[in-house]
C-alpha atoms as a PDB file:
ATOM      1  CA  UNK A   1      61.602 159.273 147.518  1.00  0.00           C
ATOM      2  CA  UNK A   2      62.722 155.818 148.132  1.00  0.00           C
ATOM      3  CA  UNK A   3      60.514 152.675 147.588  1.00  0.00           C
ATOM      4  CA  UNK A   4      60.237 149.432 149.019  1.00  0.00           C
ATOM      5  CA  UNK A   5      59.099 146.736 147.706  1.00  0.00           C
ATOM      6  CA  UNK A   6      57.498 143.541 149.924  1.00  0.00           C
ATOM      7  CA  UNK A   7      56.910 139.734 148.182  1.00  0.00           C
ATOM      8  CA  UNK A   8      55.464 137.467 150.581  1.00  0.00           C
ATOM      9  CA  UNK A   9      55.751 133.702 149.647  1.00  0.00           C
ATOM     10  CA  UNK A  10      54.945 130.663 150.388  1.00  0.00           C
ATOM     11  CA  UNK A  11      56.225 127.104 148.493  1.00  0.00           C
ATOM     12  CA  UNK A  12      56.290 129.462 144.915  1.00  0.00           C
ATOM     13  CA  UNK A  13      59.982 128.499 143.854  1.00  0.00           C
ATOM     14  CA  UNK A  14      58.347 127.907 140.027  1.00  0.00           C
ATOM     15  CA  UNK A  15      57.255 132.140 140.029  1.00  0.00           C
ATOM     16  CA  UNK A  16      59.112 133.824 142.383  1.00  0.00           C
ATOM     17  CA  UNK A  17      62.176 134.113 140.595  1.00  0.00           C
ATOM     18  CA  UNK A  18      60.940 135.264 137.676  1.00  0.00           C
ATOM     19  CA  UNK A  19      59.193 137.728 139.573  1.00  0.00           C
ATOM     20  CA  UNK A  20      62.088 139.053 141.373  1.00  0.00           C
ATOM     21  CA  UNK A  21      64.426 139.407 138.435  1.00  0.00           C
ATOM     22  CA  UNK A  22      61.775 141.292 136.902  1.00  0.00           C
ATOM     23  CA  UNK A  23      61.750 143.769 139.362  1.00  0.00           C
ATOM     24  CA  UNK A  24      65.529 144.360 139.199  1.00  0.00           C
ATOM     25  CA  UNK A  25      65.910 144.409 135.626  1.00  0.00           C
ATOM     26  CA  UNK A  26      62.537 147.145 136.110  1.00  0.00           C
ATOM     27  CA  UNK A  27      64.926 149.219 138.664  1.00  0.00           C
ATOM     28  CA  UNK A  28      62.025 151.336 140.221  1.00  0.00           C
ATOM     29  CA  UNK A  29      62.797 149.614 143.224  1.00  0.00           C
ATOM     30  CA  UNK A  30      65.515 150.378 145.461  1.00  0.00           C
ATOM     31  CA  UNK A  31      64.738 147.854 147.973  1.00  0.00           C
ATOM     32  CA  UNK A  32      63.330 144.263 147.231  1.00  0.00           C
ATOM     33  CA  UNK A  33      62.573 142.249 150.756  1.00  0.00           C
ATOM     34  CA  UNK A  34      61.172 138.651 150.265  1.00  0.00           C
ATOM     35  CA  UNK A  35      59.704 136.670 153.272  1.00  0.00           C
ATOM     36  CA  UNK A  36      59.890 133.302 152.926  1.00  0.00           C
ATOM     37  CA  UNK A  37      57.031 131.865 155.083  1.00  0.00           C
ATOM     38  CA  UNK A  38      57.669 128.776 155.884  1.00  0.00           C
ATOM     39  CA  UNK A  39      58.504 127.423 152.534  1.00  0.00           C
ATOM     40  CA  UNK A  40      59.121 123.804 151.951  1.00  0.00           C
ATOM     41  CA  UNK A  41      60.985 124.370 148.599  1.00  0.00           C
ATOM     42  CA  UNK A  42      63.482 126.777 147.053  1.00  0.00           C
ATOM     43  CA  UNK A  43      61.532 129.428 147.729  1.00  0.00           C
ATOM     44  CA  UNK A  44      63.974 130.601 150.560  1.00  0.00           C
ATOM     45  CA  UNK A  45      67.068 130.292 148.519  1.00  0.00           C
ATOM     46  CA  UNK A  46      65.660 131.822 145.865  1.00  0.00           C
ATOM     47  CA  UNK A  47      65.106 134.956 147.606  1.00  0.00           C
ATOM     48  CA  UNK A  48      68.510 135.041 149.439  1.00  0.00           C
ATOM     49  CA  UNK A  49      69.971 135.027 146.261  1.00  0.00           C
ATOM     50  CA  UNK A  50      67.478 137.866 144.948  1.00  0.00           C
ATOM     51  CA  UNK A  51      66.676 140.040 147.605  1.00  0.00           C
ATOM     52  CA  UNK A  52      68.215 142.862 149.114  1.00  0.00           C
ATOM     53  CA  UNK A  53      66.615 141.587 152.301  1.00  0.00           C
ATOM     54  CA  UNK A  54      65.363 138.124 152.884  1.00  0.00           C
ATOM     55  CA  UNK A  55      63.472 136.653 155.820  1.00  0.00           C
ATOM     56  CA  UNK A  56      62.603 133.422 156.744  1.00  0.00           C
ATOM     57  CA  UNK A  57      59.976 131.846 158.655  1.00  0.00           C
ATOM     58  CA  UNK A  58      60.760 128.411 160.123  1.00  0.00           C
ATOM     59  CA  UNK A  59      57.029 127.901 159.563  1.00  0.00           C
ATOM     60  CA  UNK A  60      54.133 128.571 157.773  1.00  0.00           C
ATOM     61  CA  UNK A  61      52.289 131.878 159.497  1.00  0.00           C
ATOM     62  CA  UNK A  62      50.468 132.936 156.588  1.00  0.00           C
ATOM     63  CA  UNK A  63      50.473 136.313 154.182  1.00  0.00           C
ATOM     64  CA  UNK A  64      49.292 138.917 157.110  1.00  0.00           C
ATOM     65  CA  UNK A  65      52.459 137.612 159.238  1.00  0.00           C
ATOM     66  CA  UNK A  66      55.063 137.688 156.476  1.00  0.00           C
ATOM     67  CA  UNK A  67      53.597 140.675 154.873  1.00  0.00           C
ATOM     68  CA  UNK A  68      53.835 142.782 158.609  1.00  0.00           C
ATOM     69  CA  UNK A  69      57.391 140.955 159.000  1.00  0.00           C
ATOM     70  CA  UNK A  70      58.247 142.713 155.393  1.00  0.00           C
ATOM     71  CA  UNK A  71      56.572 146.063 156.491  1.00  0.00           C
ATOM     72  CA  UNK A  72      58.749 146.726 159.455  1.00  0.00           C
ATOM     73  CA  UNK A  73      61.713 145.354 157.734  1.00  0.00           C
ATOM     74  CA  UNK A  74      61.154 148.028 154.983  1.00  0.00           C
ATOM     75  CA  UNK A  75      63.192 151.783 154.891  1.00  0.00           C
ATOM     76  CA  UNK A  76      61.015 153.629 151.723  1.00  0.00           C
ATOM     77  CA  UNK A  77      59.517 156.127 151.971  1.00  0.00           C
ATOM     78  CA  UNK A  78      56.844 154.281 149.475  1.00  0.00           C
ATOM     79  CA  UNK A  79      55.643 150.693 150.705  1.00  0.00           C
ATOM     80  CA  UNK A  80      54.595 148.226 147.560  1.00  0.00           C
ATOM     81  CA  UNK A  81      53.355 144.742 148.188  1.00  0.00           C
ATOM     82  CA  UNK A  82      53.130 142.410 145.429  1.00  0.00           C
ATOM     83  CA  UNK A  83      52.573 138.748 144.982  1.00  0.00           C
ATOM     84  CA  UNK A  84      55.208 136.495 144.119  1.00  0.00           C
ATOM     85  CA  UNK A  85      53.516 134.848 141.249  1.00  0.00           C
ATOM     86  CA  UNK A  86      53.322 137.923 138.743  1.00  0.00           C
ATOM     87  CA  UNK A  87      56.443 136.615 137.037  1.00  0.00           C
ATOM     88  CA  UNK A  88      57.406 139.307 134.517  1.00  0.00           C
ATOM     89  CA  UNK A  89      54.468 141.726 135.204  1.00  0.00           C
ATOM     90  CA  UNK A  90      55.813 142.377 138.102  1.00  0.00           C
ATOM     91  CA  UNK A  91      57.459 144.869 136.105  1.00  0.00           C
ATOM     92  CA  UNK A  92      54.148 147.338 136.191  1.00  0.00           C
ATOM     93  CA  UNK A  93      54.292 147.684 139.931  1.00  0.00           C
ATOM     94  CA  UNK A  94      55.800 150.808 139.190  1.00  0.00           C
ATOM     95  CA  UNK A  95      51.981 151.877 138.476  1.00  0.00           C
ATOM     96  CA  UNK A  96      50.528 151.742 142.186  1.00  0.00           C
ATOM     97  CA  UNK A  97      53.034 154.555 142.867  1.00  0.00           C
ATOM     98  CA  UNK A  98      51.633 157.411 140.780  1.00  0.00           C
ATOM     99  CA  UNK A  99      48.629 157.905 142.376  1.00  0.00           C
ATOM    100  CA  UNK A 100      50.678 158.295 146.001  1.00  0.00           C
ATOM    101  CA  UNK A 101      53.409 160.495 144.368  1.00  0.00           C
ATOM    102  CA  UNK A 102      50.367 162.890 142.776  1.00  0.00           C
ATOM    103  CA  UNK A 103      48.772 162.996 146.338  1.00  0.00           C
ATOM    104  CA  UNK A 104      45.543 161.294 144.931  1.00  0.00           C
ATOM    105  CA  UNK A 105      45.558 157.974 147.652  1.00  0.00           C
ATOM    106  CA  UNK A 106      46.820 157.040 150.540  1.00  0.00           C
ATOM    107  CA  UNK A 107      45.889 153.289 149.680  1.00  0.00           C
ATOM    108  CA  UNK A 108      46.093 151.900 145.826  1.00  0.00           C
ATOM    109  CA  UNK A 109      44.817 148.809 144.947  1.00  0.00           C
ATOM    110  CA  UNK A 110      45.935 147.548 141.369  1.00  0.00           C
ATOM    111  CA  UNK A 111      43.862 145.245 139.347  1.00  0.00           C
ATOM    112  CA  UNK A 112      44.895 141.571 138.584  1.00  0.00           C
ATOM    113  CA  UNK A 113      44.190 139.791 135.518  1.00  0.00           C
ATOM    114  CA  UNK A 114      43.321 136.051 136.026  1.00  0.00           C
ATOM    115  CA  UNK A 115      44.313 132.910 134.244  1.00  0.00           C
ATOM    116  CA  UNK A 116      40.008 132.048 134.431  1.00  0.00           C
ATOM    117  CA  UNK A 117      40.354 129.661 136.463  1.00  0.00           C
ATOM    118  CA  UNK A 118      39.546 131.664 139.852  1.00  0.00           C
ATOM    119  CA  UNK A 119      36.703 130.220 140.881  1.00  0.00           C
ATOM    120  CA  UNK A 120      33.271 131.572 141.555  1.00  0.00           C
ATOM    121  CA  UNK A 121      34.030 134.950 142.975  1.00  0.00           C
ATOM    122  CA  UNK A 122      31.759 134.510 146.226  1.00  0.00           C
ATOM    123  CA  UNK A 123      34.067 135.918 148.364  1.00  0.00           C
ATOM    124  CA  UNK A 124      34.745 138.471 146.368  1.00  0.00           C
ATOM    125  CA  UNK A 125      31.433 140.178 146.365  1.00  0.00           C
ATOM    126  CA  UNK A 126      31.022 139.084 149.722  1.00  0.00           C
ATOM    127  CA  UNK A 127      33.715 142.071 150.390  1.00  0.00           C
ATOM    128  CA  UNK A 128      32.696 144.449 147.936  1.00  0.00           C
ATOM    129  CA  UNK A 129      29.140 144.569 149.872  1.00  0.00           C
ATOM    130  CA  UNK A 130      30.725 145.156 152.756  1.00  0.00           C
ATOM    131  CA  UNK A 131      32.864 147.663 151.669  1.00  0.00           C
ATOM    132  CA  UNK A 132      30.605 149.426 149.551  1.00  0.00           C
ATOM    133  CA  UNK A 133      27.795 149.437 152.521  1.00  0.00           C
ATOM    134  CA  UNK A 134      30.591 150.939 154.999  1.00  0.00           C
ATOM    135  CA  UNK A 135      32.152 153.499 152.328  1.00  0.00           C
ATOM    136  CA  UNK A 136      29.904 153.891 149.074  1.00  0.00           C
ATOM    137  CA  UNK A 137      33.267 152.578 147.153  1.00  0.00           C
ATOM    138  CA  UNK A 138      32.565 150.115 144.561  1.00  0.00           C
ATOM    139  CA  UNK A 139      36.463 148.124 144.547  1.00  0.00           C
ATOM    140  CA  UNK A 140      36.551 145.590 140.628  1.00  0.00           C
ATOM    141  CA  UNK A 141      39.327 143.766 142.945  1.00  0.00           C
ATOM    142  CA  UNK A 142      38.629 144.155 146.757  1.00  0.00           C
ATOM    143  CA  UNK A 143      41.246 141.166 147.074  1.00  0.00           C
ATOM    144  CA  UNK A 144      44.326 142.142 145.123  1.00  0.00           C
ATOM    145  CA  UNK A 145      47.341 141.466 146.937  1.00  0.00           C
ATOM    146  CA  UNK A 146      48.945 144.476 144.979  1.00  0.00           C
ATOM    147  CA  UNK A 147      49.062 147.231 147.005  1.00  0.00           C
ATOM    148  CA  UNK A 148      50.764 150.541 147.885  1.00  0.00           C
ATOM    149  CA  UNK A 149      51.068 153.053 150.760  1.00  0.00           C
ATOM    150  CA  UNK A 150      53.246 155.669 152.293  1.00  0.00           C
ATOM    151  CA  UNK A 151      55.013 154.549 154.987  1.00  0.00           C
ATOM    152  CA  UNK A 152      53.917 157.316 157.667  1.00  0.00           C
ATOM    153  CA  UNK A 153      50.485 154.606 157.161  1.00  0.00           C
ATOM    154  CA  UNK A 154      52.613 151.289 158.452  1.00  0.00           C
ATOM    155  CA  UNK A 155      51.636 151.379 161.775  1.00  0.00           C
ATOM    156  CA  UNK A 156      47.872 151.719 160.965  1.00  0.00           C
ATOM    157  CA  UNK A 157      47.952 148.193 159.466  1.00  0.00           C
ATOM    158  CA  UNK A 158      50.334 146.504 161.945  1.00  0.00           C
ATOM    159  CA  UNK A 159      48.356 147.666 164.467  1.00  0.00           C
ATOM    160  CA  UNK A 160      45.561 144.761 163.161  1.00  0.00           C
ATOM    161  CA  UNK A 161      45.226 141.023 163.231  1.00  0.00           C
ATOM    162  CA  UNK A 162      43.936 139.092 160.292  1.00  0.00           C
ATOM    163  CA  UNK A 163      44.265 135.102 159.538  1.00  0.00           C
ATOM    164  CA  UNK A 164      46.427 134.771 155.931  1.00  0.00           C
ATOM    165  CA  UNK A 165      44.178 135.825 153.235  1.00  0.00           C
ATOM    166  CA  UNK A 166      42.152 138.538 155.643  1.00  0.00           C
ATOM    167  CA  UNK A 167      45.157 140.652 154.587  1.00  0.00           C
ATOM    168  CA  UNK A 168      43.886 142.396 151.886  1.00  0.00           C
ATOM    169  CA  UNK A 169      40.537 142.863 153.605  1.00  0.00           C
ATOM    170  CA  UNK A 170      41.638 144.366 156.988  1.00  0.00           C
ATOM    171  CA  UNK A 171      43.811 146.771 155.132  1.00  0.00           C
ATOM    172  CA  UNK A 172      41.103 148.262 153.368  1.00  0.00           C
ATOM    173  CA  UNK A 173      38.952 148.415 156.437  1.00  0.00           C
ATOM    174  CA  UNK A 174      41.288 150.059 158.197  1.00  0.00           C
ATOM    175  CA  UNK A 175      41.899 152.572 155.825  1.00  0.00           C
ATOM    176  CA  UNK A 176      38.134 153.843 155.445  1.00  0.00           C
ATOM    177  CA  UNK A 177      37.975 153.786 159.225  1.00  0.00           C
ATOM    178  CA  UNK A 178      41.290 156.233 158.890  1.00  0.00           C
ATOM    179  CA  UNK A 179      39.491 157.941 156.257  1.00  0.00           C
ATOM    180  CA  UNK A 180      42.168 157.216 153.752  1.00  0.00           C
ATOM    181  CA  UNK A 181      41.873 157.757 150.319  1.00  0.00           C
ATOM    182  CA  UNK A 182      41.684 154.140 148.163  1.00  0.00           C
ATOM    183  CA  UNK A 183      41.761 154.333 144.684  1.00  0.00           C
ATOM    184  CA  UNK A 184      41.776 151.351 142.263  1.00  0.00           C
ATOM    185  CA  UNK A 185      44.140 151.434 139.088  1.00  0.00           C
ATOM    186  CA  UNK A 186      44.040 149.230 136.094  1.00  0.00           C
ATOM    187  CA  UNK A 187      47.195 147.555 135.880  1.00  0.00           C
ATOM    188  CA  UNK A 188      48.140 144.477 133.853  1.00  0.00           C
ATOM    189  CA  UNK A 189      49.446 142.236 136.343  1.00  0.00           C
ATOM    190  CA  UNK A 190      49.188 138.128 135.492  1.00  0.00           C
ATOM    191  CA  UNK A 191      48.797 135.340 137.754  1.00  0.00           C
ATOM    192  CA  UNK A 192      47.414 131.359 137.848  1.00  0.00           C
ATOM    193  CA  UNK A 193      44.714 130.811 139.327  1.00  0.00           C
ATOM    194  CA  UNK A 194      44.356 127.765 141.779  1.00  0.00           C
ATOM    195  CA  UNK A 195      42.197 125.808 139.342  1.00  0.00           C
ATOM    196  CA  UNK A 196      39.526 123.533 139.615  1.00  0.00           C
ATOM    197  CA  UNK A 197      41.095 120.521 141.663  1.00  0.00           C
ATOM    198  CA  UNK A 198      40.916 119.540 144.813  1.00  0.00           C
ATOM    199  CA  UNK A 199      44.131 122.204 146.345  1.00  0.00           C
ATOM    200  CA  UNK A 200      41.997 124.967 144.518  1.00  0.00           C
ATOM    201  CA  UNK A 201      38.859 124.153 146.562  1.00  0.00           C
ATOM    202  CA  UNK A 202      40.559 123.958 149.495  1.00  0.00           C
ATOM    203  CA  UNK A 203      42.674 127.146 148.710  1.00  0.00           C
ATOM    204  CA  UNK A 204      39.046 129.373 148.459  1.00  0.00           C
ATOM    205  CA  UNK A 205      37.672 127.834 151.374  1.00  0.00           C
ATOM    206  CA  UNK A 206      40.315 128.518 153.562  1.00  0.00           C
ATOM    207  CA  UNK A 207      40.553 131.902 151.758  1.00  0.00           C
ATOM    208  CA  UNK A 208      36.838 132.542 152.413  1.00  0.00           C
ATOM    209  CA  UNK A 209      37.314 131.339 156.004  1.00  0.00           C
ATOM    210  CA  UNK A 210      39.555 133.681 156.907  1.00  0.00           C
ATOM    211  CA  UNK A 211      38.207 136.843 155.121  1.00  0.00           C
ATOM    212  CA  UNK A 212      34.841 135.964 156.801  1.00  0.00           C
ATOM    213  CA  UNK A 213      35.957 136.044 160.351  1.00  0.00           C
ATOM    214  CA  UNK A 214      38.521 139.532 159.235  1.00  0.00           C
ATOM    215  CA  UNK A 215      34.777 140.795 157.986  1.00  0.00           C
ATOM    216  CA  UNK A 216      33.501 139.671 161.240  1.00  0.00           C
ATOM    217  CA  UNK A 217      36.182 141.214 163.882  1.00  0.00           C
ATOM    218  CA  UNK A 218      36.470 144.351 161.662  1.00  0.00           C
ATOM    219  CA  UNK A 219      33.357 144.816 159.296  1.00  0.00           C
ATOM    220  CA  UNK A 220      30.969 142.942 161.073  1.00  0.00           C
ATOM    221  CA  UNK A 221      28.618 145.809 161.143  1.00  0.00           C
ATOM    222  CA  UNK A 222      28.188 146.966 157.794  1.00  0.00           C
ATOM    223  CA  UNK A 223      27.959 142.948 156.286  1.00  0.00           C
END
């Protein structure tokens, strides 16, 4: 069975090439579709050149809208989304599909190792409460962009609406409302974290701001 595999990106011309010829040289993927949201860099190009399919955005939506936009592009059978910044560890992708191909999840989540400079993890155990309160599943990662499904499962997640970073959180809601099977897999991924500075602080408020009002339309009662 075919698989598909969607990189959302926005203004990440320094990873996302690296990332992409990782996945060809890797060759588990038989389609690679990068949306370019909005970019104001390479990032675009970079993908045209890369990508079996490439979109662009002639502005910045955010990950939910690019991520959908990949989704509905996509014709595998299997459905992996990854982040553009893994660089060459995008290579172990490959790893979210064994747990769909042994008919042991519906939805995998794989772990991401950190550069430590992530911040303090508040809205990250903000989710796993919420999660764990609504399902009894404790997730290491609740916010890993790296992700697998089947497609027969796209239109459950289209049919939602999440600001940006609420991606990761809506899909997981909607899957234990589906009563989908989620399972969490250790796999070395690597990205940069945002830092310390002033873009980082703004990049985990507006990160918390949006997961807080997906946990509000979609979670609200079990927070």
């Amino acid at each position: 069975m075919s698989t598909s595999v969607i990189i959302p990106a926005y203004n990440e011309e320094q990873n996302v090439k690296s990332t992409l010829q990782a996945l060809r040289k890797a060759g588990w993927a038989e389609e690679i579709i990068g949306v370019n949201d909005g970019s104001s860099d390479a990032t675009g190009k970079i993908m045209e050149k890369y990508c079996d399919v490439s979109i662009s955005f002639i502005k910045n939506y955010g990950k939910t809208a690019a991520a959908k936009a990949g989704w509905l592009a996509s014709k595998g059978s299997y459905i992996v989304i990854l982040d553009a910044d893994l660089r060459e560890s995008a290579v172990y992708g490959e790893k979210l599909l064994q747990p769909l191909q042994a008919d042991k999840a519906d939805l995998v989540i794989g772990t991401v190792i950190g550069s430590g400079r992530n911040g303090f993890g508040l809205v990250k155990r903000r989710v796993q409460r919420v999660i764990q309160r609504k399902s009894g599943l404790y997730l290491r990662t609740p916010l890993s962009g790296q992700r697998a499904f089947r497609r027969q499962h796209i239109e459950h997640y289209c049919q939602l609406e999440a600001e940006g970073f609420g991606l990761e959180t809506m899909m997981t809601l909607k899957a234990i409302s589906e009563g989908f099977t989620i399972k969490e897999v250790e796999v070395p991924f690597v990205h940069d974290g945002k830092g310390w500075g002033i873009q980082g602080m703004l990049h985990r408020g507006k990160q918390w701001l949006e997961v807080e009002r997906c946990l509000w339309k979609y979670g609200k009662s079990y927070s």
